[in-house]
PDB file of N, CA and C in Angstrom:
ATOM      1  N   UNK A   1     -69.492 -74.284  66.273  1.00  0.00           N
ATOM      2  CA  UNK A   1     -69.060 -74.525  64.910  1.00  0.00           C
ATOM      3  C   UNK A   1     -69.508 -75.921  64.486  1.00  0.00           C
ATOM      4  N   UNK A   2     -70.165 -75.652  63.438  1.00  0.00           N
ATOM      5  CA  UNK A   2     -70.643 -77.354  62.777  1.00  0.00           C
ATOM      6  C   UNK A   2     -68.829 -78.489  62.246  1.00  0.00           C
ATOM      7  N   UNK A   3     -69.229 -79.153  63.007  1.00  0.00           N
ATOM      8  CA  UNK A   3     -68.178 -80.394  62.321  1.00  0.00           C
ATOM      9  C   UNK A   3     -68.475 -80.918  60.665  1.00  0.00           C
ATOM     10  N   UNK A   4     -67.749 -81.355  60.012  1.00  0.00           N
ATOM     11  CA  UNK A   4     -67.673 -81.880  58.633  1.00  0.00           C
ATOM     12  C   UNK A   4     -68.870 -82.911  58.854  1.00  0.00           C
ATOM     13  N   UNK A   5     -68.990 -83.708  59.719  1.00  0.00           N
ATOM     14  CA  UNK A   5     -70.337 -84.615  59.709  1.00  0.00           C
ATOM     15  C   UNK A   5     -71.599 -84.138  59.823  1.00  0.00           C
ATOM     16  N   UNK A   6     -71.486 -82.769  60.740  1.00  0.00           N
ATOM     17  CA  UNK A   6     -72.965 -82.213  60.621  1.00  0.00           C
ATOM     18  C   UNK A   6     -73.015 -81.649  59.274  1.00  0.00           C
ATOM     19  N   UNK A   7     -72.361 -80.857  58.984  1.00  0.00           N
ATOM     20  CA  UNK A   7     -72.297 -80.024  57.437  1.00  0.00           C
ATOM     21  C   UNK A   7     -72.756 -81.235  56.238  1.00  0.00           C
ATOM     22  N   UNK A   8     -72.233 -82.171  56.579  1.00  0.00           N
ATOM     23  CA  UNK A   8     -72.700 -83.592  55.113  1.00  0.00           C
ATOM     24  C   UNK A   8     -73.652 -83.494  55.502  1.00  0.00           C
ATOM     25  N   UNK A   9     -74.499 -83.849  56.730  1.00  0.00           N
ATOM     26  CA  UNK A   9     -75.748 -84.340  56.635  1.00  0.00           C
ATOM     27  C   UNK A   9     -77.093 -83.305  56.687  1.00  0.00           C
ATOM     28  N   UNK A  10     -76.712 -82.131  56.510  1.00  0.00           N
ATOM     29  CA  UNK A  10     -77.211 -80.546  56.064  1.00  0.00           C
ATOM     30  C   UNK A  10     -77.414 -80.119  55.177  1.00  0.00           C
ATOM     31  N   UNK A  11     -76.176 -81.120  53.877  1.00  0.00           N
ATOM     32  CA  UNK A  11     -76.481 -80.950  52.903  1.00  0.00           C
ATOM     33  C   UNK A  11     -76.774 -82.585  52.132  1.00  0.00           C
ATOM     34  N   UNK A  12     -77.223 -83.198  52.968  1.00  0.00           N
ATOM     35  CA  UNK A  12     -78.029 -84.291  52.455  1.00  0.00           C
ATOM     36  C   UNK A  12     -79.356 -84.288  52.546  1.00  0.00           C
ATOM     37  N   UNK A  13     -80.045 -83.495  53.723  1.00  0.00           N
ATOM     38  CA  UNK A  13     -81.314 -83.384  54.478  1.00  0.00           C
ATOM     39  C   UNK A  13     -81.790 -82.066  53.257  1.00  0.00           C
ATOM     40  N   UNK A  14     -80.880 -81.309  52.765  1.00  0.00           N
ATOM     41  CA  UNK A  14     -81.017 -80.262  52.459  1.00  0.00           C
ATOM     42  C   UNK A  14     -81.617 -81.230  50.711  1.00  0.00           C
ATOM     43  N   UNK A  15     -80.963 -81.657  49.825  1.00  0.00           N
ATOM     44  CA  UNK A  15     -81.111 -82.348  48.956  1.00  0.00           C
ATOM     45  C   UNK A  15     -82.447 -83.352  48.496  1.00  0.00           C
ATOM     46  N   UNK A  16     -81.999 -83.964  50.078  1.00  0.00           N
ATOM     47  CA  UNK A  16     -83.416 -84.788  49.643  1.00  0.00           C
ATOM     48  C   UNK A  16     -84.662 -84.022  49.920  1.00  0.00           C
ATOM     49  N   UNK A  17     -85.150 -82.363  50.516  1.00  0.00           N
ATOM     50  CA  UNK A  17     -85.806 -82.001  50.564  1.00  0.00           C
ATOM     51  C   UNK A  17     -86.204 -81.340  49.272  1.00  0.00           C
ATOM     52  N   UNK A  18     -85.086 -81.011  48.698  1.00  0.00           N
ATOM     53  CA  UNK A  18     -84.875 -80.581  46.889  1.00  0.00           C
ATOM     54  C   UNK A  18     -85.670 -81.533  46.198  1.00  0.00           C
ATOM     55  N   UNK A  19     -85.019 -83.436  46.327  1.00  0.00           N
ATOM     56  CA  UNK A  19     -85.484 -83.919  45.378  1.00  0.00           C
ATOM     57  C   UNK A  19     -87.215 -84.069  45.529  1.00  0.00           C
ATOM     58  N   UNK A  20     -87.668 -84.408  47.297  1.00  0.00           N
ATOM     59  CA  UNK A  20     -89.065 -84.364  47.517  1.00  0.00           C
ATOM     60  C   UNK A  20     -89.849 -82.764  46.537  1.00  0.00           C
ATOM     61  N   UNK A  21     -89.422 -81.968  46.796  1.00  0.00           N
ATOM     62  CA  UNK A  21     -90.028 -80.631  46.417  1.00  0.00           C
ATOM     63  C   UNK A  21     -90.516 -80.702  44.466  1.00  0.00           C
ATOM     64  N   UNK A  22     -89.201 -81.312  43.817  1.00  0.00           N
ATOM     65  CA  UNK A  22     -89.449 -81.454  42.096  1.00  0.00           C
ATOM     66  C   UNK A  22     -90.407 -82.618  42.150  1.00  0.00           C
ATOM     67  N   UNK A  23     -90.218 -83.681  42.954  1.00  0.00           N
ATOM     68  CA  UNK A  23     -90.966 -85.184  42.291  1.00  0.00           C
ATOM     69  C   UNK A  23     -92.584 -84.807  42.683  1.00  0.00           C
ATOM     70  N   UNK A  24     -92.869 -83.664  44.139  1.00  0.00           N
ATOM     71  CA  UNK A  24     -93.939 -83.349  43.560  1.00  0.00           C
ATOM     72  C   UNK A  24     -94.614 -82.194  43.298  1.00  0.00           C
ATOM     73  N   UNK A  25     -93.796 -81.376  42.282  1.00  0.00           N
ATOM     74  CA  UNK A  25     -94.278 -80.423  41.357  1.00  0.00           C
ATOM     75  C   UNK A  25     -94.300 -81.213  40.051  1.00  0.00           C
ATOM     76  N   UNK A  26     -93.419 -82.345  40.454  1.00  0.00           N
ATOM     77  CA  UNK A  26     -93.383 -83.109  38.620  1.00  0.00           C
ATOM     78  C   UNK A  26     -94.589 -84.102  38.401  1.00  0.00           C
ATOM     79  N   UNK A  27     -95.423 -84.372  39.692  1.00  0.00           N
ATOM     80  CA  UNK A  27     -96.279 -84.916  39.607  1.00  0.00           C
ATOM     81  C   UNK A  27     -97.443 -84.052  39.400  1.00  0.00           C
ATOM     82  N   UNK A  28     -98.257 -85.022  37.833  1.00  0.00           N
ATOM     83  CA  UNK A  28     -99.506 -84.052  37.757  1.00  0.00           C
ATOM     84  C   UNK A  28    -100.830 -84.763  38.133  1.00  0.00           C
ATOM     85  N   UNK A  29    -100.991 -83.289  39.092  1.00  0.00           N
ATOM     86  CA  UNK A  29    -102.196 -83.503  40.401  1.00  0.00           C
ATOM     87  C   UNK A  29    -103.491 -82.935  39.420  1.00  0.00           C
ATOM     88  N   UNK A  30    -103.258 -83.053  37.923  1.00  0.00           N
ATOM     89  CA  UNK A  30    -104.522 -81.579  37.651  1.00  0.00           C
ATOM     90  C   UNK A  30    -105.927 -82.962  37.537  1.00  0.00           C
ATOM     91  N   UNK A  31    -105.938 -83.724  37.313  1.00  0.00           N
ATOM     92  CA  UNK A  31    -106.977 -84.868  37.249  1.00  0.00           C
ATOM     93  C   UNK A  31    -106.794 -85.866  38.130  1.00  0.00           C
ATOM     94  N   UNK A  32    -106.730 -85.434  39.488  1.00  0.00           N
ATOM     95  CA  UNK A  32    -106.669 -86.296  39.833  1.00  0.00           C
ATOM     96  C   UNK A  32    -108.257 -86.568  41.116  1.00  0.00           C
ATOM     97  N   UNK A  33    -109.235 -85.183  40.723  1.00  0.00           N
ATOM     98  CA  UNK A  33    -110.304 -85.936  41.041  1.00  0.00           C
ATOM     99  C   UNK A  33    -111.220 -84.761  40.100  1.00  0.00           C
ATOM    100  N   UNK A  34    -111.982 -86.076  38.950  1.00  0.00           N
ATOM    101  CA  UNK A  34    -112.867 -85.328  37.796  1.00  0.00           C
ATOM    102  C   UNK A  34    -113.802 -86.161  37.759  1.00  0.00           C
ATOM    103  N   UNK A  35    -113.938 -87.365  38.770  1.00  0.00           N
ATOM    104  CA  UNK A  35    -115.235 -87.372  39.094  1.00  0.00           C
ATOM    105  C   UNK A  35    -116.115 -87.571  40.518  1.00  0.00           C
ATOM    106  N   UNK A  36    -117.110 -87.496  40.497  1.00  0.00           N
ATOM    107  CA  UNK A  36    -117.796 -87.121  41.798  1.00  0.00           C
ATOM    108  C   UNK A  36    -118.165 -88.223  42.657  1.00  0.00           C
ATOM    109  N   UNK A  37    -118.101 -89.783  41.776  1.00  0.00           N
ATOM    110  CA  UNK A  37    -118.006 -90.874  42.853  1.00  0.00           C
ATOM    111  C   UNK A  37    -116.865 -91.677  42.345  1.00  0.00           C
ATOM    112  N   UNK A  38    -116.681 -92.383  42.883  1.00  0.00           N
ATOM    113  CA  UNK A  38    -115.261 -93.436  42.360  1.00  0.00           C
ATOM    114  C   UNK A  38    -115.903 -94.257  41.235  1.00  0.00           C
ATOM    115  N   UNK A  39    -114.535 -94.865  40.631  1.00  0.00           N
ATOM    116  CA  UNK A  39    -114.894 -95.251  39.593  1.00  0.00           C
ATOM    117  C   UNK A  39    -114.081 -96.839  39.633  1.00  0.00           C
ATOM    118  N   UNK A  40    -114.651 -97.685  39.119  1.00  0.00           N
ATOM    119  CA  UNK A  40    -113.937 -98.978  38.860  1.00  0.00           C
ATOM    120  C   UNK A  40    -112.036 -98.434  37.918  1.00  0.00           C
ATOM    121  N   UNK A  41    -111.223 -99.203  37.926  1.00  0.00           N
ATOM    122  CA  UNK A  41    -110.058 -99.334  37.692  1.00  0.00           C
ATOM    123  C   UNK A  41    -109.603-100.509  36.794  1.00  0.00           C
ATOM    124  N   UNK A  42    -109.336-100.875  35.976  1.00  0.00           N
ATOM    125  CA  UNK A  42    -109.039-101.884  35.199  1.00  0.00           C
ATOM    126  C   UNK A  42    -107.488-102.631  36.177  1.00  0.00           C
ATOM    127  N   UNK A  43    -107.264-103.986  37.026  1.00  0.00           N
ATOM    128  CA  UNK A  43    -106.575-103.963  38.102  1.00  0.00           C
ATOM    129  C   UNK A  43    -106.361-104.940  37.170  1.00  0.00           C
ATOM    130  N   UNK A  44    -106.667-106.650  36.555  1.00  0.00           N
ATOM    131  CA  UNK A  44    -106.224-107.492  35.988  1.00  0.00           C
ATOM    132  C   UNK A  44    -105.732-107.565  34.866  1.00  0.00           C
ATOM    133  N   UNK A  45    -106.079-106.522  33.824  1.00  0.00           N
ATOM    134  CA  UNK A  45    -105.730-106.794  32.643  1.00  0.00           C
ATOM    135  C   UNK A  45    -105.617-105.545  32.024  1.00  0.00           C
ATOM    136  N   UNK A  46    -103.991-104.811  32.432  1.00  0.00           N
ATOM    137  CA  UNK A  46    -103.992-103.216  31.989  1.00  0.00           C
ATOM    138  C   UNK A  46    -103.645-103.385  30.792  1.00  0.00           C
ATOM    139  N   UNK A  47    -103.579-104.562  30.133  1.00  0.00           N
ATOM    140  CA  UNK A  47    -103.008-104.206  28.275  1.00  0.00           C
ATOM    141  C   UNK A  47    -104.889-104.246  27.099  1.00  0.00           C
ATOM    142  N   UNK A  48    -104.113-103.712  26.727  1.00  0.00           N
ATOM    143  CA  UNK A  48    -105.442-103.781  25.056  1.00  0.00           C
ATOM    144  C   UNK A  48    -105.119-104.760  24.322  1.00  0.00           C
ATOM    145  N   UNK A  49    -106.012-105.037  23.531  1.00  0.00           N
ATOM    146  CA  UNK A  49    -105.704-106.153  22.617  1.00  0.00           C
ATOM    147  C   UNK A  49    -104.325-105.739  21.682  1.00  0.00           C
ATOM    148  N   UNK A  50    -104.361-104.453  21.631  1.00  0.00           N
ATOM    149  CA  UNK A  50    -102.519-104.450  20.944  1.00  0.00           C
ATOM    150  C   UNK A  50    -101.411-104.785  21.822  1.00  0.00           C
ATOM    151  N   UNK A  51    -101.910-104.608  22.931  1.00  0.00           N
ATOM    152  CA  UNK A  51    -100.232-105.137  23.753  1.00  0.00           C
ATOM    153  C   UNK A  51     -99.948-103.410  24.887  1.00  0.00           C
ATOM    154  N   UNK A  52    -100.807-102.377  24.146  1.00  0.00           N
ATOM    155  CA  UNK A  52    -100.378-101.167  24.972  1.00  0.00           C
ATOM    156  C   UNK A  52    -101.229-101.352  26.490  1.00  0.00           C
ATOM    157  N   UNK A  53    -100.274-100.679  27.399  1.00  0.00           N
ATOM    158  CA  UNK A  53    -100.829-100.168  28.448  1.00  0.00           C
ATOM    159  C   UNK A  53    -102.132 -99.307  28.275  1.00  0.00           C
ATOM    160  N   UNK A  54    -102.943 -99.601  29.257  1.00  0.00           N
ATOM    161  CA  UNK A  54    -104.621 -98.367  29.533  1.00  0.00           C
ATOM    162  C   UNK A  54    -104.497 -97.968  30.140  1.00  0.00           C
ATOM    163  N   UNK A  55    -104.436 -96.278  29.451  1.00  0.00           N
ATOM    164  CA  UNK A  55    -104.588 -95.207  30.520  1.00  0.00           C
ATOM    165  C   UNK A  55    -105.149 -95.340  31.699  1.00  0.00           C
ATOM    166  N   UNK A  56    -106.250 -96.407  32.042  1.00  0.00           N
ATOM    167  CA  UNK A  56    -107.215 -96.102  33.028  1.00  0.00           C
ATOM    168  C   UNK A  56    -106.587 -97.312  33.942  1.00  0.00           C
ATOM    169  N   UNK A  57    -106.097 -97.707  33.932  1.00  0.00           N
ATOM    170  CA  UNK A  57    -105.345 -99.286  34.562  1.00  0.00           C
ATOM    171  C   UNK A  57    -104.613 -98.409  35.870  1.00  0.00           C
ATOM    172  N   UNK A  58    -105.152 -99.343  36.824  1.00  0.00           N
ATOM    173  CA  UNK A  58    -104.107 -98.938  38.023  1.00  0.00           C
ATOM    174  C   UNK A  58    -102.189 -98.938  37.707  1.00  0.00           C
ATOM    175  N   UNK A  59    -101.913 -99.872  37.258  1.00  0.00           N
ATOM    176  CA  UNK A  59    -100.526-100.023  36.948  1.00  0.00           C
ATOM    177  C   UNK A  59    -100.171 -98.636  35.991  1.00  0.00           C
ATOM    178  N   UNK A  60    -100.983 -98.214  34.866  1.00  0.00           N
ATOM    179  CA  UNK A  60    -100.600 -97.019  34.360  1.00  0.00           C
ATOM    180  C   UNK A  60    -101.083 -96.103  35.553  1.00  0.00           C
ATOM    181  N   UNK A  61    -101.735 -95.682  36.453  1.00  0.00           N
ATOM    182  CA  UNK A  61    -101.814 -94.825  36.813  1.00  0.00           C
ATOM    183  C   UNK A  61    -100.465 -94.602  38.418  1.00  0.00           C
ATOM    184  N   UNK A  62    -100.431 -95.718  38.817  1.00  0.00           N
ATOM    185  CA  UNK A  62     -98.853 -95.972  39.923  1.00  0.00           C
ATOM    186  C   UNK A  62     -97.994 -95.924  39.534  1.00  0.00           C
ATOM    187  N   UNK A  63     -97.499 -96.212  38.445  1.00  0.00           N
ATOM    188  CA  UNK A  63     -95.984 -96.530  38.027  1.00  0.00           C
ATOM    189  C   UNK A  63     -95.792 -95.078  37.080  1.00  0.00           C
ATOM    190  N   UNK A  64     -96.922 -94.598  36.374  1.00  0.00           N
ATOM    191  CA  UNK A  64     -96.307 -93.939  35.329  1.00  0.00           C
ATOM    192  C   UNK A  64     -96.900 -92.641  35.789  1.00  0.00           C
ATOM    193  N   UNK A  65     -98.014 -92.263  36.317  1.00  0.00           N
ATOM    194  CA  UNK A  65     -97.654 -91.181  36.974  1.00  0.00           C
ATOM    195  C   UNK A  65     -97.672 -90.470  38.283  1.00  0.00           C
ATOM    196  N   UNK A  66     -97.321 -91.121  38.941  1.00  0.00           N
ATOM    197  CA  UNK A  66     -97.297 -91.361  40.460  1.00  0.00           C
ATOM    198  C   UNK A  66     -95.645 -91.660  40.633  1.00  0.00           C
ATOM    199  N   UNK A  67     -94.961 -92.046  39.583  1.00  0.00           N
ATOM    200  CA  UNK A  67     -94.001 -93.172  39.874  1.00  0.00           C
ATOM    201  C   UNK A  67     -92.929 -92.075  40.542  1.00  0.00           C
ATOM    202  N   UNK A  68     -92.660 -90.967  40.209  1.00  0.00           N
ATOM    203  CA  UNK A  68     -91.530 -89.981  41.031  1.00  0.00           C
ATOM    204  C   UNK A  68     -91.577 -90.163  42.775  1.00  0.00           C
ATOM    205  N   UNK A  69     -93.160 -90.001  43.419  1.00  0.00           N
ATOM    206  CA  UNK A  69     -93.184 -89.873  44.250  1.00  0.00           C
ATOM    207  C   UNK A  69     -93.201 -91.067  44.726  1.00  0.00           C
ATOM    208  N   UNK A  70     -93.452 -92.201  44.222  1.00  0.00           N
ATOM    209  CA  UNK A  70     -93.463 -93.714  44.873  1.00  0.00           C
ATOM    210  C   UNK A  70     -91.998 -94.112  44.859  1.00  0.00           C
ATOM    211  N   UNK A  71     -90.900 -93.759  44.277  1.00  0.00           N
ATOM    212  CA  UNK A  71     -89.450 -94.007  44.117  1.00  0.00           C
ATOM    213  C   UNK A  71     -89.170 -93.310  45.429  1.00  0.00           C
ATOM    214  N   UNK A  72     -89.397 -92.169  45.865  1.00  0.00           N
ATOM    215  CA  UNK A  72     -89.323 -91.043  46.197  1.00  0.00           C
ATOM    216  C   UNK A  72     -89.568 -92.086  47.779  1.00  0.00           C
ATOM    217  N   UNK A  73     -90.963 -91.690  48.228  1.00  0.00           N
ATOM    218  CA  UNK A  73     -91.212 -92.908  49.264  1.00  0.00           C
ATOM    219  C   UNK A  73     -90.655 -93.804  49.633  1.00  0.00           C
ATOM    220  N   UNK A  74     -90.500 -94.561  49.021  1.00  0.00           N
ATOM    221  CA  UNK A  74     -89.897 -95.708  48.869  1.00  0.00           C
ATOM    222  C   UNK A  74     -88.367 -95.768  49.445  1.00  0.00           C
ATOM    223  N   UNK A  75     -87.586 -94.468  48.745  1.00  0.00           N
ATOM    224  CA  UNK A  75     -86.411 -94.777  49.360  1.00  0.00           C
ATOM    225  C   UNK A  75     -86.218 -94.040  50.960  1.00  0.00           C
ATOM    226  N   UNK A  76     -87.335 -92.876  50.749  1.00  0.00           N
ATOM    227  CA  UNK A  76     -87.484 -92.374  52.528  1.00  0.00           C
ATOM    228  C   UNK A  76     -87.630 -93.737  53.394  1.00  0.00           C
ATOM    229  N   UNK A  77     -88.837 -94.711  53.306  1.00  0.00           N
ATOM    230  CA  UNK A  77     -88.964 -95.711  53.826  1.00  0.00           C
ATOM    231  C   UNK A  77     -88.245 -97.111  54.332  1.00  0.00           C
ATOM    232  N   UNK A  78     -87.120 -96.962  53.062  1.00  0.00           N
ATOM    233  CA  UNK A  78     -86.105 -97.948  53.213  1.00  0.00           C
ATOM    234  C   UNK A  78     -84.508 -97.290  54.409  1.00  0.00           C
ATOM    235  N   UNK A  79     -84.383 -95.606  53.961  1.00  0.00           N
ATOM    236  CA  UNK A  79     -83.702 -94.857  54.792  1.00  0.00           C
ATOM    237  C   UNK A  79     -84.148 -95.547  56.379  1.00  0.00           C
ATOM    238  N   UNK A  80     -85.296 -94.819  56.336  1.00  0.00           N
ATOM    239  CA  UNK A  80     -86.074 -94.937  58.134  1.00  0.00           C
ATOM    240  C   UNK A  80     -85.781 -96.287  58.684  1.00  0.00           C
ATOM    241  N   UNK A  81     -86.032 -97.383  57.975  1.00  0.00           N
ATOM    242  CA  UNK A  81     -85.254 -99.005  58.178  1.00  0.00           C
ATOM    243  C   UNK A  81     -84.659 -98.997  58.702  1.00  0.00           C
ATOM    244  N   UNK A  82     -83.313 -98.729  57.646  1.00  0.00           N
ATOM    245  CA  UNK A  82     -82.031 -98.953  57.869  1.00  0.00           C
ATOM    246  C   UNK A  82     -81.970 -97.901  58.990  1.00  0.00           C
ATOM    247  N   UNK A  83     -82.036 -96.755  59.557  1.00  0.00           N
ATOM    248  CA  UNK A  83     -81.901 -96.010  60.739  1.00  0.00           C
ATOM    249  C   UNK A  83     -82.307 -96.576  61.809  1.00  0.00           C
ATOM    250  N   UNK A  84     -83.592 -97.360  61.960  1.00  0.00           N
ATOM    251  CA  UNK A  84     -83.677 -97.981  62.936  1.00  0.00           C
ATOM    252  C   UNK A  84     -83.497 -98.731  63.543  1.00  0.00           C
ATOM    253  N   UNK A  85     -82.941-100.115  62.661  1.00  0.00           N
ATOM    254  CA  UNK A  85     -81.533-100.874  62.622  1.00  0.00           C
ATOM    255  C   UNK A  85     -80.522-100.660  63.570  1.00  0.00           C
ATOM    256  N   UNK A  86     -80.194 -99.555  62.774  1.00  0.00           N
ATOM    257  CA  UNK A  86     -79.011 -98.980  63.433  1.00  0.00           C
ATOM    258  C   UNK A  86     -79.174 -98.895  64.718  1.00  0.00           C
ATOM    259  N   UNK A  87     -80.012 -97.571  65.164  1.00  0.00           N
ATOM    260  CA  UNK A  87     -80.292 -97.521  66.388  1.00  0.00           C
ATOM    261  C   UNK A  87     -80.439 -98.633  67.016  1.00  0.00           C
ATOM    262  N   UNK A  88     -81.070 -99.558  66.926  1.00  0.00           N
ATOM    263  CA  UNK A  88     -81.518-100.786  67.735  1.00  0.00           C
ATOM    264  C   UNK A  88     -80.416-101.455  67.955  1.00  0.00           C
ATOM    265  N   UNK A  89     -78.982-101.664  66.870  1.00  0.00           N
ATOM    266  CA  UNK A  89     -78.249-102.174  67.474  1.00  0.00           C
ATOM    267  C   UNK A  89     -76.707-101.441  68.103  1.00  0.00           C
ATOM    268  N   UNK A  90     -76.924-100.427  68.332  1.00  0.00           N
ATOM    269  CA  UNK A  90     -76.275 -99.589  68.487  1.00  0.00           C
ATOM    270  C   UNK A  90     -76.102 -99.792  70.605  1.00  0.00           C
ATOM    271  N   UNK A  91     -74.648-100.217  70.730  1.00  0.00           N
ATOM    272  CA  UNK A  91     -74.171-100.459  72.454  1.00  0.00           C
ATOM    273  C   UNK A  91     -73.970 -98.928  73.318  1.00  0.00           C
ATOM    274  N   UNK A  92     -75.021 -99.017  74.154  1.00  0.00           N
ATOM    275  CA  UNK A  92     -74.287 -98.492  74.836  1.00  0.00           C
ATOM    276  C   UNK A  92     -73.092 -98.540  76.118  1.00  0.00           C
ATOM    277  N   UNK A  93     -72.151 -97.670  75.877  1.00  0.00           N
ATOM    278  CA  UNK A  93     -70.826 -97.935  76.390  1.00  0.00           C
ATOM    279  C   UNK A  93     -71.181 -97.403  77.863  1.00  0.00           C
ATOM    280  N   UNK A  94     -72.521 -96.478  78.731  1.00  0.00           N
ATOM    281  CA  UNK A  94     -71.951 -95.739  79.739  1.00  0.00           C
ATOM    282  C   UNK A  94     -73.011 -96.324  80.653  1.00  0.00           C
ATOM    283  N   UNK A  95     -73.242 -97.786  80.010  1.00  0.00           N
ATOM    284  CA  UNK A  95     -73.990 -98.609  80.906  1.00  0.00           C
ATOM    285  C   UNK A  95     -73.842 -99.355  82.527  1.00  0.00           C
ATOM    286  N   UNK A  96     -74.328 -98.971  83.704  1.00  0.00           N
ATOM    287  CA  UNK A  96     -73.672 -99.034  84.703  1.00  0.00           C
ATOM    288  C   UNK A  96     -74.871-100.359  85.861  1.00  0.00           C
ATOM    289  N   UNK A  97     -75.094-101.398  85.112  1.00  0.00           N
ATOM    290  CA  UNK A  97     -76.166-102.143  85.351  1.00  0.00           C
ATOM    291  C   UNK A  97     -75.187-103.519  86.141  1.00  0.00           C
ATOM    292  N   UNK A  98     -73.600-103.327  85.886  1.00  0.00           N
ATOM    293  CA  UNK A  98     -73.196-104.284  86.734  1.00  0.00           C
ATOM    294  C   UNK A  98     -72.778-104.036  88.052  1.00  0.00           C
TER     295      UNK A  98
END
């Protein structure tokens, strides 16, 4: 029989596989290769002389449509951290080294 702690974390594992699954169907993959060699990126100066963001600017292309799955990452990555943390400082009690 699952305990109340396995059951939370079944339906946490279960969730964040939910939220991975939308952030990337919500990401659109349809251009993301339309041309046949690489292309320069506008990296220093993503505004126009009006002040808007360029479509073609790395910063518009990471943050705005990429940005689900980089949040997304991001907090898997910070999870895995903090887990290993843990583990690392985590005593063991059935230590018999004295």
């Amino acid at each position: 029989m699952m305990t109340k702690r396995k059951m939370i974390g079944v339906v946490v594992a279960a969730l964040a596989l939910i939220v991975l699954t939308v952030a990337v169907f919500a990401t659109g993959w349809g251009g993301l290769v339309t041309n046949e060699s690489p292309e320069n990126l506008t990296t220093f100066d993503p505004y126009d002389t009006n002040g808007d963001l360029i479509e073609d600017s790395l910063t518009f292309v990471l943050f705005e449509i990429y940005g689900p799955l980089l949040v997304l990452v991001s907090l898997i990555m910070f999870g895995a951290m903090v887990g290993a943390i843990c583990v690392a400082k985590e005593e063991v009690d059935d230590d018999d080294t004295n």
